[in-house]
PDB file of N, CA and C in Angstrom:
ATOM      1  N   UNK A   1       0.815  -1.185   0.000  1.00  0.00           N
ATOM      2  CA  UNK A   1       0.000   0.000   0.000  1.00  0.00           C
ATOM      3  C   UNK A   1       0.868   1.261   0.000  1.00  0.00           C
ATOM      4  N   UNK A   2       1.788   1.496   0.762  1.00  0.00           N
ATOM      5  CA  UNK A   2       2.672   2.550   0.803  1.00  0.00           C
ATOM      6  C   UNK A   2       3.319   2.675  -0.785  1.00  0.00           C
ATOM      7  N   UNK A   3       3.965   1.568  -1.480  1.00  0.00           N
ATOM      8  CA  UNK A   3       4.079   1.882  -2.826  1.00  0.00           C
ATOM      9  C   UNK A   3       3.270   2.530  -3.718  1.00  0.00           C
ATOM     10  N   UNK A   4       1.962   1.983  -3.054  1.00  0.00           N
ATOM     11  CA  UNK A   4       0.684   2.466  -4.151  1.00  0.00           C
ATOM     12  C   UNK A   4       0.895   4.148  -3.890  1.00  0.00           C
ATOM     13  N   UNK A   5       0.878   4.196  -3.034  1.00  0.00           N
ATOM     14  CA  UNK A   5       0.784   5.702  -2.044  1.00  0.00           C
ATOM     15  C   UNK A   5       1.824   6.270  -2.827  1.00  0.00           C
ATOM     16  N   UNK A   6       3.172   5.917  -2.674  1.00  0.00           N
ATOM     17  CA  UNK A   6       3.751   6.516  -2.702  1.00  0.00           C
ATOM     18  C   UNK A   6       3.983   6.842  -4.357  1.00  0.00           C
ATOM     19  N   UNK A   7       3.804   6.142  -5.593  1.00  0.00           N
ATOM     20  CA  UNK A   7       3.264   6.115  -6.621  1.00  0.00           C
ATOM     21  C   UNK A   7       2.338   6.819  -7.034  1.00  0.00           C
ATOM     22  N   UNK A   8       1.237   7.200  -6.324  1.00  0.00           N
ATOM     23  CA  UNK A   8       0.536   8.255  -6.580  1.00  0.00           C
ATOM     24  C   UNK A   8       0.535   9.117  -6.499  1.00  0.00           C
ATOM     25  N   UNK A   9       1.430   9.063  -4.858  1.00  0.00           N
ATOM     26  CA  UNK A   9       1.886  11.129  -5.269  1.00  0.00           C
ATOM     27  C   UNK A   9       2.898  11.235  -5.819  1.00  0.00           C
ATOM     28  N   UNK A  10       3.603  10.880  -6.326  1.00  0.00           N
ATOM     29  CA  UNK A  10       4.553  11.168  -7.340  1.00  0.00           C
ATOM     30  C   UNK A  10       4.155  11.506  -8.686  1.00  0.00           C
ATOM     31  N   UNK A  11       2.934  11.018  -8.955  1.00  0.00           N
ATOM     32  CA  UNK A  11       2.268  11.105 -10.102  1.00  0.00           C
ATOM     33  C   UNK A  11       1.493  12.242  -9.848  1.00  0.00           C
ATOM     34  N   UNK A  12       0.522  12.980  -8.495  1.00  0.00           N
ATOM     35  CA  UNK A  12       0.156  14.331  -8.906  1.00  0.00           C
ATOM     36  C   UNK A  12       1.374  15.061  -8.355  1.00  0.00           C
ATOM     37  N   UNK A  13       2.534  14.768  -8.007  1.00  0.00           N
ATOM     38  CA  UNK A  13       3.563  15.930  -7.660  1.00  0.00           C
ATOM     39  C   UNK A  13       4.273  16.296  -9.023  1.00  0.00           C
ATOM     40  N   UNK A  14       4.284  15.466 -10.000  1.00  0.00           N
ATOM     41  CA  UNK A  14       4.680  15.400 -11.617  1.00  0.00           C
ATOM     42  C   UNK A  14       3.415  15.939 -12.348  1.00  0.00           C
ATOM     43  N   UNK A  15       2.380  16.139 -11.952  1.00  0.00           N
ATOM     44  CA  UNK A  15       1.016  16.407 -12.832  1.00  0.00           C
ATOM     45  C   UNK A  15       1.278  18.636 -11.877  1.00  0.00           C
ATOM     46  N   UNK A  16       1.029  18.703 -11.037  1.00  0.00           N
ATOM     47  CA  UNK A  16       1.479  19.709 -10.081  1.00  0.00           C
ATOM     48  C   UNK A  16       2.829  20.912 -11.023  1.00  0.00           C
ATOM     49  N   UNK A  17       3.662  19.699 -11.066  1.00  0.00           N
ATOM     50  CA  UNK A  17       4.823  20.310 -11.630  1.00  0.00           C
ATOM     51  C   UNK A  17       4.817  20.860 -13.394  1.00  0.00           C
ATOM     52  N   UNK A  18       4.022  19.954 -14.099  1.00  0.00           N
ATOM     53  CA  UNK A  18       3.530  20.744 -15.248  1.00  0.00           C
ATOM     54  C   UNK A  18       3.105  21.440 -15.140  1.00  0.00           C
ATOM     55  N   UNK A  19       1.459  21.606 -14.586  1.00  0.00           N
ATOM     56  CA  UNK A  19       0.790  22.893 -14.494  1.00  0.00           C
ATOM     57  C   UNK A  19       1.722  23.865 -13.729  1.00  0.00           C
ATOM     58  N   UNK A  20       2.552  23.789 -12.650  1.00  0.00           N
ATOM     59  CA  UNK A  20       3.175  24.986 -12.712  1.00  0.00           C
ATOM     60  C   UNK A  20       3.955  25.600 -13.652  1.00  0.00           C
ATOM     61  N   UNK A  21       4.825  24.479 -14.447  1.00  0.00           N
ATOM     62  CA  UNK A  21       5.562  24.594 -15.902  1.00  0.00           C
ATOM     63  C   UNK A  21       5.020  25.608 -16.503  1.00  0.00           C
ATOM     64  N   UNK A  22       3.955  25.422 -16.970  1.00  0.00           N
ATOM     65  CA  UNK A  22       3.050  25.610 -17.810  1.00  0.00           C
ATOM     66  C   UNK A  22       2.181  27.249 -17.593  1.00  0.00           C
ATOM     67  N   UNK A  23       2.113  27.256 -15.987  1.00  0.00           N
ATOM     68  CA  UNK A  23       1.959  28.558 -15.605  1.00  0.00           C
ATOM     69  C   UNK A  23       3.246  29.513 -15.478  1.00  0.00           C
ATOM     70  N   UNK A  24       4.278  28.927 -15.560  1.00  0.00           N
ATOM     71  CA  UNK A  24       5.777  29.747 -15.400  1.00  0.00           C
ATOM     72  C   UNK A  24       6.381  30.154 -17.217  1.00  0.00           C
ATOM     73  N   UNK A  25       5.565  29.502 -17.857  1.00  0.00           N
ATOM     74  CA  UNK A  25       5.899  29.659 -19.161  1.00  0.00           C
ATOM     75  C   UNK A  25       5.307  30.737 -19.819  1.00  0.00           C
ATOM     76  N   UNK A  26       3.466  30.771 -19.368  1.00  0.00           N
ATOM     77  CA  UNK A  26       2.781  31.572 -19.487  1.00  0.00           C
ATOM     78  C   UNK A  26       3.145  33.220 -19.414  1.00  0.00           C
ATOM     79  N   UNK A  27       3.603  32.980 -17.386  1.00  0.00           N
ATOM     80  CA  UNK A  27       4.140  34.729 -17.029  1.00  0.00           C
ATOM     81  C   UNK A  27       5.005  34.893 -17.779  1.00  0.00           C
ATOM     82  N   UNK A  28       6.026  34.244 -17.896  1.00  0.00           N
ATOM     83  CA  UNK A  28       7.256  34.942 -18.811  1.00  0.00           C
ATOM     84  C   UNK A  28       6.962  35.010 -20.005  1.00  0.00           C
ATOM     85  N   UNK A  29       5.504  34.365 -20.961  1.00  0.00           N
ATOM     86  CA  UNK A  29       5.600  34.999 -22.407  1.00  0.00           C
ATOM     87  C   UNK A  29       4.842  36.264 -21.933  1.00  0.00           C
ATOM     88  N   UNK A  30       3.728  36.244 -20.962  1.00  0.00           N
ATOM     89  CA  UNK A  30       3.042  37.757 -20.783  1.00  0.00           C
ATOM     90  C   UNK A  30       4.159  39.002 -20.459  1.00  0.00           C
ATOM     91  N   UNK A  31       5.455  38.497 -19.548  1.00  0.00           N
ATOM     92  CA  UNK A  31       6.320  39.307 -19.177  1.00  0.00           C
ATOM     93  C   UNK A  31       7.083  40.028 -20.347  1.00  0.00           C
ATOM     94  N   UNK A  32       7.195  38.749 -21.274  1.00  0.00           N
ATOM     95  CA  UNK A  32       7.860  39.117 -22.774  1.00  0.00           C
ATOM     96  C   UNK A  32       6.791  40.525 -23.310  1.00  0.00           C
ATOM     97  N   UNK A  33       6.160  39.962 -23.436  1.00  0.00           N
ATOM     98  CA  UNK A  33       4.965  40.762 -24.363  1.00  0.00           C
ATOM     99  C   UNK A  33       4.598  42.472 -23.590  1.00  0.00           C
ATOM    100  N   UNK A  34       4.749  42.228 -22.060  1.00  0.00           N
ATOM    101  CA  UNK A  34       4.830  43.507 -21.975  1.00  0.00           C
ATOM    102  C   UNK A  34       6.078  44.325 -21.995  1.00  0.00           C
ATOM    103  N   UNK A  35       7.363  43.630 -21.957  1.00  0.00           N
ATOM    104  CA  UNK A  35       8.431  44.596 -21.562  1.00  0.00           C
ATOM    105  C   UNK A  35       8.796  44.732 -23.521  1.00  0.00           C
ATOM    106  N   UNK A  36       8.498  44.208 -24.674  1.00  0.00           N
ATOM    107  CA  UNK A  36       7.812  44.649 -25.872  1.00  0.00           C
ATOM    108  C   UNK A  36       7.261  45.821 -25.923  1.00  0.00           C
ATOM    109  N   UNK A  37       5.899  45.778 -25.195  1.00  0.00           N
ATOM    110  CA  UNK A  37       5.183  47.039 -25.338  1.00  0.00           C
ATOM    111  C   UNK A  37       5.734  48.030 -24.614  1.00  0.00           C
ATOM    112  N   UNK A  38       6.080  47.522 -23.512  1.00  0.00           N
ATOM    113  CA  UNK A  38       6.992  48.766 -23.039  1.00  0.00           C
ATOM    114  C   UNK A  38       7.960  49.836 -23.502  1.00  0.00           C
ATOM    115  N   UNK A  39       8.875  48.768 -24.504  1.00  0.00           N
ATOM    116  CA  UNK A  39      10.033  49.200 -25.362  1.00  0.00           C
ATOM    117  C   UNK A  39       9.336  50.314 -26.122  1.00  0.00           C
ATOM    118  N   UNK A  40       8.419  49.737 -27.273  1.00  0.00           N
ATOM    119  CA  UNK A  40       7.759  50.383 -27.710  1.00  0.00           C
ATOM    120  C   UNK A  40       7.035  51.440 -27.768  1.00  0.00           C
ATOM    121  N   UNK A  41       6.543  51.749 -26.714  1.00  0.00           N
ATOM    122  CA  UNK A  41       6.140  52.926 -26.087  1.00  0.00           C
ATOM    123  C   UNK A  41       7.376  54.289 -25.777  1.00  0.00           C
ATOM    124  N   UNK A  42       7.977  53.768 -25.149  1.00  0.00           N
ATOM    125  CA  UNK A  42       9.170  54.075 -25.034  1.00  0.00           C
ATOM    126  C   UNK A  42       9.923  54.677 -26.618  1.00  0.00           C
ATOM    127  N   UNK A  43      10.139  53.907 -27.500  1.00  0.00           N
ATOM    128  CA  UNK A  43      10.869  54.518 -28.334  1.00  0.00           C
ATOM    129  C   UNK A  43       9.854  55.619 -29.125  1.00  0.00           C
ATOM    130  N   UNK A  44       8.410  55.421 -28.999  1.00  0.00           N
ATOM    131  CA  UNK A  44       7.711  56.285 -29.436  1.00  0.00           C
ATOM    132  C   UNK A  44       7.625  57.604 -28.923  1.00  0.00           C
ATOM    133  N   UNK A  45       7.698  57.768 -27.566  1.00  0.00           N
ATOM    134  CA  UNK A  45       7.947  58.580 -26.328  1.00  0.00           C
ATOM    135  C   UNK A  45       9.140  59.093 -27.275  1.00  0.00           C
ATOM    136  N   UNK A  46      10.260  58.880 -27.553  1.00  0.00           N
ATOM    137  CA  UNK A  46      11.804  59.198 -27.695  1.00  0.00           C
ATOM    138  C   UNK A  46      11.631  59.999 -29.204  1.00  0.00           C
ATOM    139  N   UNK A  47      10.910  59.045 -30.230  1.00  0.00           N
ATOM    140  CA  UNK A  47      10.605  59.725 -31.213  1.00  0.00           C
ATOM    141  C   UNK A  47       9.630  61.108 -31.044  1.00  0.00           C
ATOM    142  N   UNK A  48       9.228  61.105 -30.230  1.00  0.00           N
ATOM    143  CA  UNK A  48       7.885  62.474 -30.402  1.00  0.00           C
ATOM    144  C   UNK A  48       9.235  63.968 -29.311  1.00  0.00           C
ATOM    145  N   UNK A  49       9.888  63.399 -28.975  1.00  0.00           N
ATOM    146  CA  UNK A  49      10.475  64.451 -27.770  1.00  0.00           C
ATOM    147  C   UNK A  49      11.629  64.656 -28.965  1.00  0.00           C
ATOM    148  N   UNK A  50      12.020  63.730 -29.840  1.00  0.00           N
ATOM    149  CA  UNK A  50      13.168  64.382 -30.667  1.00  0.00           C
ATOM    150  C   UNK A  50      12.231  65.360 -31.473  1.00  0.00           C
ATOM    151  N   UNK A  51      10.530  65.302 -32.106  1.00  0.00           N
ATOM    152  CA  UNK A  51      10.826  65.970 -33.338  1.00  0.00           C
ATOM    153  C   UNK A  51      10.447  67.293 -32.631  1.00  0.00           C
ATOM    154  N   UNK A  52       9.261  66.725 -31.489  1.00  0.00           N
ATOM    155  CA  UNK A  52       9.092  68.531 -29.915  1.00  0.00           C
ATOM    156  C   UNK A  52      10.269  69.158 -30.154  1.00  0.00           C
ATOM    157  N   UNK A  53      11.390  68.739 -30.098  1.00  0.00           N
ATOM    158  CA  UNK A  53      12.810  69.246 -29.894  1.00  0.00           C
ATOM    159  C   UNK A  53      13.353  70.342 -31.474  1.00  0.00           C
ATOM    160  N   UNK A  54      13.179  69.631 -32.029  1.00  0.00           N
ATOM    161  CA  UNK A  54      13.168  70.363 -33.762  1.00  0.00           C
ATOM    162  C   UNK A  54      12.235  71.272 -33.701  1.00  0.00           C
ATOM    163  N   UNK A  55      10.954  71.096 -33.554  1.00  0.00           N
ATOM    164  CA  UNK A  55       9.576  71.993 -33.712  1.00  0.00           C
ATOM    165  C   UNK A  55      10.180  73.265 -32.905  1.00  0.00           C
ATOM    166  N   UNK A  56      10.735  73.056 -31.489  1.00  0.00           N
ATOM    167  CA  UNK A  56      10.734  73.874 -30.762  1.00  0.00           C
ATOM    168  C   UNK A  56      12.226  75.148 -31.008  1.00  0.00           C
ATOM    169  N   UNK A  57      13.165  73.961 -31.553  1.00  0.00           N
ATOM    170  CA  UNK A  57      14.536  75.139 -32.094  1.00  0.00           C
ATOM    171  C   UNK A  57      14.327  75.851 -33.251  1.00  0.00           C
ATOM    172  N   UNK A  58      12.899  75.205 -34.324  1.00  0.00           N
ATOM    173  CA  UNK A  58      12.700  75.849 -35.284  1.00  0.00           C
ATOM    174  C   UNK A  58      11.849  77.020 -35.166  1.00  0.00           C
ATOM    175  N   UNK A  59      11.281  77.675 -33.686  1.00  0.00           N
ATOM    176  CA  UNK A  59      10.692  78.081 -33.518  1.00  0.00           C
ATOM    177  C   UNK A  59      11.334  79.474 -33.049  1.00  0.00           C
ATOM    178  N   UNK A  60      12.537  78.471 -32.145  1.00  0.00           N
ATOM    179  CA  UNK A  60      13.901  79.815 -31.280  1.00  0.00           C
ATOM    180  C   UNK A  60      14.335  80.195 -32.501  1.00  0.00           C
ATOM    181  N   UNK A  61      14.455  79.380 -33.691  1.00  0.00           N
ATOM    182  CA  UNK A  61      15.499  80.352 -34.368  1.00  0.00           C
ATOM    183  C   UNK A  61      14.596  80.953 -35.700  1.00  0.00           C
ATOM    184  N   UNK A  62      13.180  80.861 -35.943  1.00  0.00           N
ATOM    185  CA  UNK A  62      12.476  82.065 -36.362  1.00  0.00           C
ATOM    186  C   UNK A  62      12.150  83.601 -35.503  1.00  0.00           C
ATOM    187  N   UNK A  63      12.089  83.240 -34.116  1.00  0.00           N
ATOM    188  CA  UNK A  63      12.119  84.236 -33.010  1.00  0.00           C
ATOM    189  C   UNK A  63      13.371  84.982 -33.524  1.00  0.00           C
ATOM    190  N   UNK A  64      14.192  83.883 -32.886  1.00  0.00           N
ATOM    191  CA  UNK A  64      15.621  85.069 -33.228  1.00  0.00           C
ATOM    192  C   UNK A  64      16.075  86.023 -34.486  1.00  0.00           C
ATOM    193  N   UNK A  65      15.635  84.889 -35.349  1.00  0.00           N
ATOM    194  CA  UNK A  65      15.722  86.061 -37.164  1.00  0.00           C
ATOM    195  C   UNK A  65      14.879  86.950 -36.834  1.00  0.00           C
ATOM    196  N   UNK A  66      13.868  87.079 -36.754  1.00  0.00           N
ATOM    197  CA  UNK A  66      12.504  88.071 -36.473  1.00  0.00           C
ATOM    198  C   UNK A  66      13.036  89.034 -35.491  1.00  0.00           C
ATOM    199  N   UNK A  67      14.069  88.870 -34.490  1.00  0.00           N
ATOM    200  CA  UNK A  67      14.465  90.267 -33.614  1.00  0.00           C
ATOM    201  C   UNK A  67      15.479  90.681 -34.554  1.00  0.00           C
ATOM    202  N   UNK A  68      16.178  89.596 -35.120  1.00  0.00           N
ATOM    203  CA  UNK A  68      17.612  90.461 -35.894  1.00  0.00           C
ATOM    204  C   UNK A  68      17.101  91.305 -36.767  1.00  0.00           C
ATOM    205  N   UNK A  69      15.950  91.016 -37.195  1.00  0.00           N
ATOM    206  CA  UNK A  69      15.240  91.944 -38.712  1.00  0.00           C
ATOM    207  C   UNK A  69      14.802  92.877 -38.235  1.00  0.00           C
ATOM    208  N   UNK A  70      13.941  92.977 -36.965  1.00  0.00           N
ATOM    209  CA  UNK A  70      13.906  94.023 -36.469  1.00  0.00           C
ATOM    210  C   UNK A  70      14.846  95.139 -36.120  1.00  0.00           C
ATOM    211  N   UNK A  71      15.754  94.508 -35.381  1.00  0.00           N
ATOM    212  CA  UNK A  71      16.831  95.544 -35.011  1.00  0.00           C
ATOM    213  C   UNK A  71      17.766  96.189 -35.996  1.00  0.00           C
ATOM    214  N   UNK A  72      17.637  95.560 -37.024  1.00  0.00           N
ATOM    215  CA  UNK A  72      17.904  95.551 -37.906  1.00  0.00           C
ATOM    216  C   UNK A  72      17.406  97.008 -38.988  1.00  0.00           C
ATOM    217  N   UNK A  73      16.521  96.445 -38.556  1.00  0.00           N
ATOM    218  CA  UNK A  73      15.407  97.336 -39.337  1.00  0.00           C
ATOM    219  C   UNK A  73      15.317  98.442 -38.642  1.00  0.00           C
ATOM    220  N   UNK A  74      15.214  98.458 -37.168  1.00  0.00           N
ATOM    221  CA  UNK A  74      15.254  99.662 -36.316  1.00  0.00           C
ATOM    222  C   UNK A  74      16.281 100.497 -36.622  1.00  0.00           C
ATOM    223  N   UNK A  75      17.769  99.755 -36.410  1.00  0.00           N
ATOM    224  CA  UNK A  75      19.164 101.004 -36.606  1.00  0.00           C
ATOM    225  C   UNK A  75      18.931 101.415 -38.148  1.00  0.00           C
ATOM    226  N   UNK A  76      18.615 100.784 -39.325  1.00  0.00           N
ATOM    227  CA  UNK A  76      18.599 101.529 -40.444  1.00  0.00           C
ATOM    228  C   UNK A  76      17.761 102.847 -40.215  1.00  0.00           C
ATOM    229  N   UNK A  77      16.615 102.302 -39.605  1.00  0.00           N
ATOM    230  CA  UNK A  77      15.327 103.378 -39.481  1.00  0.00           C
ATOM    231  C   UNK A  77      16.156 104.938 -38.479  1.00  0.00           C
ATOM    232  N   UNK A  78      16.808 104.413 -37.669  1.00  0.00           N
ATOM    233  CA  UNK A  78      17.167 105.276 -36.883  1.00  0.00           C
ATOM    234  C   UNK A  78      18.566 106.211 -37.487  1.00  0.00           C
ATOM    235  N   UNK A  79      19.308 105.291 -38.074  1.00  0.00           N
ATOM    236  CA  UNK A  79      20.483 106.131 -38.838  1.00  0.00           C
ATOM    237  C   UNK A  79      19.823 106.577 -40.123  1.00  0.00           C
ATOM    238  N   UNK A  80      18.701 106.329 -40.550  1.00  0.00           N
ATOM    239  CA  UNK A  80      18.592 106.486 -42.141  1.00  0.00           C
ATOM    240  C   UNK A  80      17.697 107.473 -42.276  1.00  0.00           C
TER     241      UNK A  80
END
């Protein structure tokens, strides 16, 4: 009887051990799949702050032409 016994739980401690398998395989493809989306997000994040970054120097350096033309325009006005 103890063989039987002991035969059987070996058999749900091996049935036990798949389904955990099987649940440990699971988290790490969900883990995969989010640190993916994560990336992703992320490089999208990186792409939108580089072109903010362009938008925004193309903006300093119409400002800045626009005072030089002015001042520009002022000393002619003022010497001329």
């Amino acid at each position: 009887m103890s063989i039987a016994l002991s035969t059987y739980l070996a058999d749900v401690l091996s049935q036990h051990a798949e389904v955990f398998d099987f649940g440990s395989h699971a988290l790490s493809h969900s883990a995969l799949v989010a640190q993916e989306r994560t990336r992703e997000r992320l490089e999208q994040m990186v792409d939108f702050a580089l072109i903010e970054t362009i938008r925004i120097n193309g903006q300093v350096l119409l400002v800045k032409m626009t005072m030089q033309s002015r001042n520009s325009t002022g000393m002619l006005g003022e010497n001329g």
